[in-house]
Protein backbone atom coordinates (compact mmCIF):
# COMPACT_ATOMS: atom_id res chain seq x y z
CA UNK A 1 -76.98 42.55 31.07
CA UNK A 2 -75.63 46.10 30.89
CA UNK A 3 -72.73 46.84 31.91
CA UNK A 4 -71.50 50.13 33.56
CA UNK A 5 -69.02 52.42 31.99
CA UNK A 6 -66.69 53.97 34.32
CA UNK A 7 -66.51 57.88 34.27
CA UNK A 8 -63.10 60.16 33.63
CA UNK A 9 -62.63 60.62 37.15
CA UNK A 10 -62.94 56.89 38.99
CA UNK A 11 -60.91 56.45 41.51
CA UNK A 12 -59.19 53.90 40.58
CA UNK A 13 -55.43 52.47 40.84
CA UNK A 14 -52.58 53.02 37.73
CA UNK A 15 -53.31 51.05 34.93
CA UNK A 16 -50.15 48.95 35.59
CA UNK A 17 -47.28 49.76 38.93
CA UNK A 18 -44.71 50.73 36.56
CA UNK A 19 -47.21 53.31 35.43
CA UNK A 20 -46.65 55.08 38.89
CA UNK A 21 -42.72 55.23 38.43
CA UNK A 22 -42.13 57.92 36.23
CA UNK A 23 -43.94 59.87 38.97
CA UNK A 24 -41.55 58.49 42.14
CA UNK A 25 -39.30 60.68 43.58
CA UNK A 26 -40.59 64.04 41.00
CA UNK A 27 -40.38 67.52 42.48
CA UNK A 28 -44.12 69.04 43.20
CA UNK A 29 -44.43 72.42 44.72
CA UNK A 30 -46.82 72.55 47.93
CA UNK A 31 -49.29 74.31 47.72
CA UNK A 32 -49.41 76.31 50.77
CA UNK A 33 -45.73 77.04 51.12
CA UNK A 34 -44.43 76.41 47.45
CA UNK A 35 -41.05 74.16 48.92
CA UNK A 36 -40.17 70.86 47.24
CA UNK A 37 -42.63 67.98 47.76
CA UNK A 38 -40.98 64.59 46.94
CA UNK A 39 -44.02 62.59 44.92
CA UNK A 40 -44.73 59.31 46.35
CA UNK A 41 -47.02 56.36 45.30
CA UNK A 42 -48.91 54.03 47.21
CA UNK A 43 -49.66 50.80 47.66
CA UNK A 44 -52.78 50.85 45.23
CA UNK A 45 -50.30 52.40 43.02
CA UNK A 46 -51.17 56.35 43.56
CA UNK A 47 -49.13 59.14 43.69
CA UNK A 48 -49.48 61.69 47.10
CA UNK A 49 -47.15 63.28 49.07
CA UNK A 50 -46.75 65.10 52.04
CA UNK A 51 -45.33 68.68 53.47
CA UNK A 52 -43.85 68.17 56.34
CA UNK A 53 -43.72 72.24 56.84
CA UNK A 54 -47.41 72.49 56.27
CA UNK A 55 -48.73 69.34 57.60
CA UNK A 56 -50.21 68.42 54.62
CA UNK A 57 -50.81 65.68 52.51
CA UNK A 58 -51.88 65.60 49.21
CA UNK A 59 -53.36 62.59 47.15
CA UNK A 60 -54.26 62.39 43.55
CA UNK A 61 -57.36 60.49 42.76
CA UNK A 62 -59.41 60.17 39.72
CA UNK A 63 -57.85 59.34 35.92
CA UNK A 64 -58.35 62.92 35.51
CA UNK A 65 -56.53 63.90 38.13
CA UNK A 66 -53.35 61.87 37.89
CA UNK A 67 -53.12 63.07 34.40
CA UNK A 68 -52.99 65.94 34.90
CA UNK A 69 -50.06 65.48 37.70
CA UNK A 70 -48.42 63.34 34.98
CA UNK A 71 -49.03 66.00 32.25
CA UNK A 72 -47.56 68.67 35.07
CA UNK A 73 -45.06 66.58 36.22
CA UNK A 74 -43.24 65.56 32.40
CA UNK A 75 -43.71 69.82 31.56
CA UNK A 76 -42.32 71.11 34.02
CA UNK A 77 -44.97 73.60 34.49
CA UNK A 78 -44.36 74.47 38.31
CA UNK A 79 -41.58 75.40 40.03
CA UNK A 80 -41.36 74.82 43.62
CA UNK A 81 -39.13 76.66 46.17
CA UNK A 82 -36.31 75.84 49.09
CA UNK A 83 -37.02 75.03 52.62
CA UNK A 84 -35.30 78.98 53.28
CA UNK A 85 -36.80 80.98 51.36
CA UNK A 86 -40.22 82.88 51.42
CA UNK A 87 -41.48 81.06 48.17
CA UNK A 88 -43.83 83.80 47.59
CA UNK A 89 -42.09 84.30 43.82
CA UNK A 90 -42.53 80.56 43.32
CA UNK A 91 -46.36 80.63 44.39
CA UNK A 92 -46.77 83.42 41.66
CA UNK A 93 -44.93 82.13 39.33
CA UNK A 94 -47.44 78.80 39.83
CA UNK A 95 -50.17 80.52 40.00
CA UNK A 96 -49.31 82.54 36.34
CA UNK A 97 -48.74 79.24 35.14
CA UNK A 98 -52.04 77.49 36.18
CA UNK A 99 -54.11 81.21 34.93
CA UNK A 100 -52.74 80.55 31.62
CA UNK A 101 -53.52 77.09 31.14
CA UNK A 102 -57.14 77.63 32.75
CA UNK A 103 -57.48 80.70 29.88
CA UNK A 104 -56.41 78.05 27.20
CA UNK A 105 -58.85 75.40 28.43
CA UNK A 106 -61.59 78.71 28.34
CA UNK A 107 -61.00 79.21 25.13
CA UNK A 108 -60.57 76.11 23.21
CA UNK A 109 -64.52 75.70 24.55
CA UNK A 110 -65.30 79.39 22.80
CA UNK A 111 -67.30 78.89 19.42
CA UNK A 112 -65.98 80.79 16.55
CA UNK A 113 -69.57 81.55 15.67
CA UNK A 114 -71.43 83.17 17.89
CA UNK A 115 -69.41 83.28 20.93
CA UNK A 116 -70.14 83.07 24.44
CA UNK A 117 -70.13 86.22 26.08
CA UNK A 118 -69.81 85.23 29.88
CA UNK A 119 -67.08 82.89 28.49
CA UNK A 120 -65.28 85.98 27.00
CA UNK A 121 -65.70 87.89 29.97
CA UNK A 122 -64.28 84.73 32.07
CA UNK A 123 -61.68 85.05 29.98
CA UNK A 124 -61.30 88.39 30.17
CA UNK A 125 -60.90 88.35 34.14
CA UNK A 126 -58.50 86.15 33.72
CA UNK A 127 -56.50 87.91 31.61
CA UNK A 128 -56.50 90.92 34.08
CA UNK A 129 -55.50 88.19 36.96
CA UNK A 130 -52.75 86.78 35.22
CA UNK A 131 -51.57 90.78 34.25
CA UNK A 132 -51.98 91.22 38.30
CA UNK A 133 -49.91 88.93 39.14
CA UNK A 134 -47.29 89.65 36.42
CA UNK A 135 -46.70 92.71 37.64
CA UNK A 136 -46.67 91.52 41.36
CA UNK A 137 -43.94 88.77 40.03
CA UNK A 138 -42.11 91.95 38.15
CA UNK A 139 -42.48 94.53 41.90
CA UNK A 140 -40.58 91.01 43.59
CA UNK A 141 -38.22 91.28 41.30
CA UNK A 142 -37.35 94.93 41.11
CA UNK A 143 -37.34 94.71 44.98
CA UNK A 144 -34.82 91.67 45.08
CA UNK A 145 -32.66 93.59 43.29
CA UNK A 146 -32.72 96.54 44.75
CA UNK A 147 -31.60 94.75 47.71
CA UNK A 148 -28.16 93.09 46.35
């Protein structure tokens, strides 16, 4: 009898409950709005939570996908904003943040020999994105203080 192996992205629950602990009560930017999300975990032990501003609520499924929250989460790679302020800096800043690690994934998969070349253009683009939105981040800034 064969058994079947379970892909990367089941949904299933955390390995163990304390699993989903180190993920209670962590800061996670919305992302519609950028304020503070407080991360919650269910009672099949998975982390979600909710913007109350938005309406939204967010649940991570898969292995893949609460990795990658945990992995987020332990970095510190986001940065999420007040209830009073605009947040568009902080949904840059996220967005820089996510380009970068997307162009790292891109091109880990380039081969050193005989490369892709729509993966270099991919790569490319988003290289010019995360240069957009750089100097977007860097117009905010001059802006803000302008204003003080």
């Amino acid at each position: 009898m064969r058994t079947k192996r379970l892909g990367p992205n089941v949904n299933v629950m955390l390995e163990k409950p304390e699993r989903g602990s180190n993920l209670l009560g962590k800061p996670f930017p919305c992302p519609l709005c950028a304020v503070t999300l407080e991360l919650r975990i269910t009672r099949k032990q998975k982390p979600y939570c909710v913007c109350m501003e938005c309406g939204l609520q967010l649940f991570f499924r898969g292995k893949v996908g609460i990795a990658r929250l945990e992995r987020i989460v332990e970095d510190q790679l986001l940065v999420a904003g007040s209830w009073s302020t605009t947040n568009t800096p902080e949904l840059l800043f996220n967005r820089i943040q996510h380009l970068k690690q997307r162009k790292a994934e891109l091109e880990r998969k380039q081969r050193l020999f005989f490369p892709d070349s729509d993966l270099e253009n991919a790569i490319q683009a988003i290289d010019k994105e995360i240069e957009r939105a750089q100097g977007e981040l860097q117009r905010l800034g001059q802006n803000e203080g302008e204003s003080k």
